[in-house]
PDB file of N, CA and C in Angstrom:
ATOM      1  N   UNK A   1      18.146   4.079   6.472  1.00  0.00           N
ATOM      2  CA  UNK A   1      18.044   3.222   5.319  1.00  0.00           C
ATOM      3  C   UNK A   1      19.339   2.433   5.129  1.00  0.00           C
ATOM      4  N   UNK A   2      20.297   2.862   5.360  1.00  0.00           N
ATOM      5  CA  UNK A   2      21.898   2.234   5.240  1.00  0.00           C
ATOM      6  C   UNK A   2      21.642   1.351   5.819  1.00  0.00           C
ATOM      7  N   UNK A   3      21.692   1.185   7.501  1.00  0.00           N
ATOM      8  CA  UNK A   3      21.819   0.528   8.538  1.00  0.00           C
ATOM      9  C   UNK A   3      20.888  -0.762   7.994  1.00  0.00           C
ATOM     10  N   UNK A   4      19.564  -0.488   7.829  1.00  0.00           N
ATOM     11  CA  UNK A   4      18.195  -1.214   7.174  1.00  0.00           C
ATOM     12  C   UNK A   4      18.442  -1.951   6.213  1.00  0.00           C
ATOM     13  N   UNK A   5      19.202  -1.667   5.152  1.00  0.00           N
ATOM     14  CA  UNK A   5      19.210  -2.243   3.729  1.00  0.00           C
ATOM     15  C   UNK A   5      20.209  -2.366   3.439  1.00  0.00           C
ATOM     16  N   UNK A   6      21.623  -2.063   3.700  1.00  0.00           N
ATOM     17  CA  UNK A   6      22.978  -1.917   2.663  1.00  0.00           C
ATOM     18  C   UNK A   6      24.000  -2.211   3.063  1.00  0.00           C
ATOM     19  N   UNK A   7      24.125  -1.921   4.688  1.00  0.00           N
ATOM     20  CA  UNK A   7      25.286  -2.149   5.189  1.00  0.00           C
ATOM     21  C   UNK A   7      25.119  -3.840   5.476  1.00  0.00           C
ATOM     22  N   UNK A   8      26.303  -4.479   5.706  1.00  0.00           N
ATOM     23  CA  UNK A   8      26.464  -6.133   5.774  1.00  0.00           C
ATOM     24  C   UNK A   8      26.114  -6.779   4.805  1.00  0.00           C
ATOM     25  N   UNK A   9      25.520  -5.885   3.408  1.00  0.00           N
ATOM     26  CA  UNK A   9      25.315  -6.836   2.108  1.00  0.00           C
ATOM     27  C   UNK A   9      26.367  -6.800   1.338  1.00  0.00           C
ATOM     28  N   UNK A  10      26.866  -7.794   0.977  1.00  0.00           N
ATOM     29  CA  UNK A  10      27.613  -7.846  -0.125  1.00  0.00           C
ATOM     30  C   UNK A  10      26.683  -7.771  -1.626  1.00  0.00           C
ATOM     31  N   UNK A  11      27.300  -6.339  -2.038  1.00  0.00           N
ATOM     32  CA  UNK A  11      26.805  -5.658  -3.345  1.00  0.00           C
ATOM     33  C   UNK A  11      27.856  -6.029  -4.430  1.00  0.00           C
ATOM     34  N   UNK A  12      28.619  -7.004  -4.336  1.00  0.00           N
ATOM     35  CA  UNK A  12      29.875  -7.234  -5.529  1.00  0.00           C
ATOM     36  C   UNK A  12      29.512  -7.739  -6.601  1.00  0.00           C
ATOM     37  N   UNK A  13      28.637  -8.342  -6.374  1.00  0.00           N
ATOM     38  CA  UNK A  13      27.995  -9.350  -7.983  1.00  0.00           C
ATOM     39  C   UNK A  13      26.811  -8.417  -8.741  1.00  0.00           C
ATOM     40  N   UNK A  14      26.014  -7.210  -7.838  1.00  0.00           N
ATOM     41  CA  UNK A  14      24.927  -6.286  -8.446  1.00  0.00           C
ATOM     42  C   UNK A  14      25.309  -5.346  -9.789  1.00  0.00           C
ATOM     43  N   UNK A  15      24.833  -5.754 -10.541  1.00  0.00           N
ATOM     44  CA  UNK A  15      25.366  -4.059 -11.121  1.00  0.00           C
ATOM     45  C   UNK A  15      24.902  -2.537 -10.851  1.00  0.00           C
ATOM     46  N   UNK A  16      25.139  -1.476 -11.584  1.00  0.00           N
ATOM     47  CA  UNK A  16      25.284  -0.321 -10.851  1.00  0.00           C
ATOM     48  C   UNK A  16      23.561   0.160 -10.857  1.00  0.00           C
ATOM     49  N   UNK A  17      22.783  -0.070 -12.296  1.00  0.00           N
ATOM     50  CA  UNK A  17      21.735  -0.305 -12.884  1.00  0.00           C
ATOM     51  C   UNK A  17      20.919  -1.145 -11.643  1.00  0.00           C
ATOM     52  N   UNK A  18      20.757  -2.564 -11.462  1.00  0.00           N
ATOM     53  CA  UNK A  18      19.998  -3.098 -10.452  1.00  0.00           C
ATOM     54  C   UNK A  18      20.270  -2.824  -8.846  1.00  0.00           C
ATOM     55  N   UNK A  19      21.577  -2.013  -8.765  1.00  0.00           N
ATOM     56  CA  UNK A  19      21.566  -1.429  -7.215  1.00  0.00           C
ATOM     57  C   UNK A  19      20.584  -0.274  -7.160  1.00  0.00           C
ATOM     58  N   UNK A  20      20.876   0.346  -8.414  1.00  0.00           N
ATOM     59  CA  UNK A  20      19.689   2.087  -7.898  1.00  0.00           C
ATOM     60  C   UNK A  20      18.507   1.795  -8.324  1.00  0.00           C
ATOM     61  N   UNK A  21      18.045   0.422  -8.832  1.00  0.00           N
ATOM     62  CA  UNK A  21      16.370   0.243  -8.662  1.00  0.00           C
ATOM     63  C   UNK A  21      16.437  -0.393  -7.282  1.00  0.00           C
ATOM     64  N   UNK A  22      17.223  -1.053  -6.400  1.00  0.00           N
ATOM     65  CA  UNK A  22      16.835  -1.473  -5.246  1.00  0.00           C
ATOM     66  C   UNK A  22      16.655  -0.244  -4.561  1.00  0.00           C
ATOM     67  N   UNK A  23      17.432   1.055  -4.646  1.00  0.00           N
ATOM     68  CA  UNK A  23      17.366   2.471  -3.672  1.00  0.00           C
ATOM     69  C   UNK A  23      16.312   2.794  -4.241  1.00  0.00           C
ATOM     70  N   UNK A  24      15.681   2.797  -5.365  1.00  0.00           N
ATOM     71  CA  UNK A  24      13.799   3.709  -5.747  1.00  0.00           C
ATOM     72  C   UNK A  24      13.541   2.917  -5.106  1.00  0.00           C
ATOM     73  N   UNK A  25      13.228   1.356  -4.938  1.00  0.00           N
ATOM     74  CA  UNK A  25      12.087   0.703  -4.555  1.00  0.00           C
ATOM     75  C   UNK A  25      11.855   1.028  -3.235  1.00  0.00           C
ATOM     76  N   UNK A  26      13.487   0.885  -2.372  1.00  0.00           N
ATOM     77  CA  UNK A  26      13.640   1.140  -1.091  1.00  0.00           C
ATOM     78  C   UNK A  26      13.150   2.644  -0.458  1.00  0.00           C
ATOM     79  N   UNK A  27      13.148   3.999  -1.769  1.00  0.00           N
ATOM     80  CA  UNK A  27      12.526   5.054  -1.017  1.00  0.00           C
ATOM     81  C   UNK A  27      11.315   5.056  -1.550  1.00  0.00           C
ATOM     82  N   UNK A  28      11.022   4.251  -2.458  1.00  0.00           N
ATOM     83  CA  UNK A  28       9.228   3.994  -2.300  1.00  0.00           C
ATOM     84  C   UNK A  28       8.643   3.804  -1.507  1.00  0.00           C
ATOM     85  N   UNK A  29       9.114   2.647  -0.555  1.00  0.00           N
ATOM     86  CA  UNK A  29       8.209   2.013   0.791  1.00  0.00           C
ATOM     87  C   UNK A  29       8.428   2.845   1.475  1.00  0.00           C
ATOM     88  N   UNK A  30       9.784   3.236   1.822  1.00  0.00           N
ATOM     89  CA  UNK A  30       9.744   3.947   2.975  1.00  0.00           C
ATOM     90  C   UNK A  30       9.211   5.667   2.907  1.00  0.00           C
ATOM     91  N   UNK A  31       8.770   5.865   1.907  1.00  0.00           N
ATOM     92  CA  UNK A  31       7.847   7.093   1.612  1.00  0.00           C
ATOM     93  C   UNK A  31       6.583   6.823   1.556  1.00  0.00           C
ATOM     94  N   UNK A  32       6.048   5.680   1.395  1.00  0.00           N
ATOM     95  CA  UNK A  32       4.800   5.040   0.901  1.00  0.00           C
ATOM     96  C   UNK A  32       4.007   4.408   2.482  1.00  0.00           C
ATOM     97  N   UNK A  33       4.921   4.264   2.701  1.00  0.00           N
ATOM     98  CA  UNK A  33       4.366   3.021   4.185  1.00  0.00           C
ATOM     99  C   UNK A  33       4.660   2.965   5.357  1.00  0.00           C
ATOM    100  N   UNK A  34       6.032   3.930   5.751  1.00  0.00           N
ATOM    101  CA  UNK A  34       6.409   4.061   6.954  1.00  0.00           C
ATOM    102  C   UNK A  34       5.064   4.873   7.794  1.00  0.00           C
ATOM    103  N   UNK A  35       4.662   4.178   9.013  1.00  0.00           N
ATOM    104  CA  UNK A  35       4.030   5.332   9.674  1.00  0.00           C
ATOM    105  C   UNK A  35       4.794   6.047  10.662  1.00  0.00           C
ATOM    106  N   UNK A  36       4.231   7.281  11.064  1.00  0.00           N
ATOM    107  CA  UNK A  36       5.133   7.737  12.126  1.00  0.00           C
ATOM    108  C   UNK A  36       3.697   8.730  13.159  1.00  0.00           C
ATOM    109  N   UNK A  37       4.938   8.935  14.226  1.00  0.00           N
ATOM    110  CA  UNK A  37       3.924   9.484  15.408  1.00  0.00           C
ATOM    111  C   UNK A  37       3.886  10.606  14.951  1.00  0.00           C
ATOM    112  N   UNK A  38       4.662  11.375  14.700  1.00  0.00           N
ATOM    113  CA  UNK A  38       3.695  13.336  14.451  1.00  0.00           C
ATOM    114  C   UNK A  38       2.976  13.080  13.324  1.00  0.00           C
ATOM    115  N   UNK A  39       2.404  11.959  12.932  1.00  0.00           N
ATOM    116  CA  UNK A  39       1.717  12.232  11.380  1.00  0.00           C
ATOM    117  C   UNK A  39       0.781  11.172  12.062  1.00  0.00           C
ATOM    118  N   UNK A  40       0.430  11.457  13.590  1.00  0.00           N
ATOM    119  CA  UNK A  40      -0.635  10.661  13.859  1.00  0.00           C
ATOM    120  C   UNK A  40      -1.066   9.241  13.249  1.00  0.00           C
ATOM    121  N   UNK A  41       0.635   8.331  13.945  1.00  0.00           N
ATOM    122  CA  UNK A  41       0.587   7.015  13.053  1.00  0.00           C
ATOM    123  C   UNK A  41       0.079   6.885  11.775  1.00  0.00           C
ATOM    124  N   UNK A  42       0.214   8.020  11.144  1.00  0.00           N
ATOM    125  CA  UNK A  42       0.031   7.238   9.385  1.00  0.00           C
ATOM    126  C   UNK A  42       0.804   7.239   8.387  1.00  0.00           C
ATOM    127  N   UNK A  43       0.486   6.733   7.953  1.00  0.00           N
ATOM    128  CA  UNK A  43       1.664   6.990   6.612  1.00  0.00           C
ATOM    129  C   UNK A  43       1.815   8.380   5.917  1.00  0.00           C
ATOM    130  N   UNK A  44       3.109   8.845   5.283  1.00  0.00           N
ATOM    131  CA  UNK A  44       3.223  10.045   4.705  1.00  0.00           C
ATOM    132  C   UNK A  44       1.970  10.094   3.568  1.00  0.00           C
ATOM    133  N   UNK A  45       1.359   8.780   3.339  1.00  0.00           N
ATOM    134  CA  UNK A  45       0.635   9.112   1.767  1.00  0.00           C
ATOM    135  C   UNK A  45      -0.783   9.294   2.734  1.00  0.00           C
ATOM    136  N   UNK A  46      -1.020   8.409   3.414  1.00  0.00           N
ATOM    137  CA  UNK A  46      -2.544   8.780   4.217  1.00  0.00           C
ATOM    138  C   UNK A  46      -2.266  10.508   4.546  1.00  0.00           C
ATOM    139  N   UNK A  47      -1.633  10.726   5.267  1.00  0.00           N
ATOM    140  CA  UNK A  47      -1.539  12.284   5.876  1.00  0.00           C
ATOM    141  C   UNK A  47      -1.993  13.237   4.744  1.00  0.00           C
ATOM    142  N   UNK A  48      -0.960  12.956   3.462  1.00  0.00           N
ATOM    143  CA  UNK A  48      -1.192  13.701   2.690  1.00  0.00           C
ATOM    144  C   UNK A  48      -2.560  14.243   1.881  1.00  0.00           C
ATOM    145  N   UNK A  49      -2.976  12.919   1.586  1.00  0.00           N
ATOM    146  CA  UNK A  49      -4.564  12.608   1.176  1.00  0.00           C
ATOM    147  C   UNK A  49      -5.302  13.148   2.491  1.00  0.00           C
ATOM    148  N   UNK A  50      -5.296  13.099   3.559  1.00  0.00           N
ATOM    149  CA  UNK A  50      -6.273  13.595   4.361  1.00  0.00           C
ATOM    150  C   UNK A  50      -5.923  15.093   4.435  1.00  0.00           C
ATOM    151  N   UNK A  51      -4.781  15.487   4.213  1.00  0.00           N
ATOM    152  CA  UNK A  51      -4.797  17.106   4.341  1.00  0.00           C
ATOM    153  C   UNK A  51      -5.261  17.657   3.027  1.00  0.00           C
ATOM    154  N   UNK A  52      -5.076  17.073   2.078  1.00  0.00           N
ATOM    155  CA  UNK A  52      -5.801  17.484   0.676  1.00  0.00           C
ATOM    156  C   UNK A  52      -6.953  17.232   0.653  1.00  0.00           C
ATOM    157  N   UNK A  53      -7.556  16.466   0.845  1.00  0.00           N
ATOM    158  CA  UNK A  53      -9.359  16.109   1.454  1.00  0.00           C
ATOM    159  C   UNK A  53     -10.098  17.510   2.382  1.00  0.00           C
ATOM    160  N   UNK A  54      -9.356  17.466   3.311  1.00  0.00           N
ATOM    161  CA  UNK A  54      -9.179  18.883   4.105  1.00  0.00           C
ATOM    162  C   UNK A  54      -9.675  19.890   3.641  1.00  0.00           C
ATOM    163  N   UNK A  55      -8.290  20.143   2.549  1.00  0.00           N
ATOM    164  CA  UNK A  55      -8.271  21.635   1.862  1.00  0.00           C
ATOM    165  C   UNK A  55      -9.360  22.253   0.690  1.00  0.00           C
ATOM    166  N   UNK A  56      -9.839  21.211   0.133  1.00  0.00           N
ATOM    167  CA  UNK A  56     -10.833  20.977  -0.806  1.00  0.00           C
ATOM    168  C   UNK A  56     -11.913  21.589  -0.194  1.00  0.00           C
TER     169      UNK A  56
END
């Protein structure tokens, strides 16, 4: 996420308030939408919903 979002920005003019809504928004997506291969390309929220679908 550093590398992705933070590093090479100049954050001098942000305040401290609109920097840590850019970090929720930023671990929103990337909790929300990243897919990955051991989760059988899906997203953490598809996986989840299908293992709770599952368990039911």
């Amino acid at each position: 996420m550093k590398n992705e979002r933070f590093y090479w920005r100049d954050w001098s003019s942000w305040s401290a308030k609109d920097f840590i809504a850019q970090v929720d928004r930023r671990m929103v997506e990337y909790n929300e939408s990243r897919r990955k291969l051991s989760l059988g390309w899906r997203t953490p929220m598809e996986y989840q919903r299908a293992a709770l679908k599952g368990a039911a």
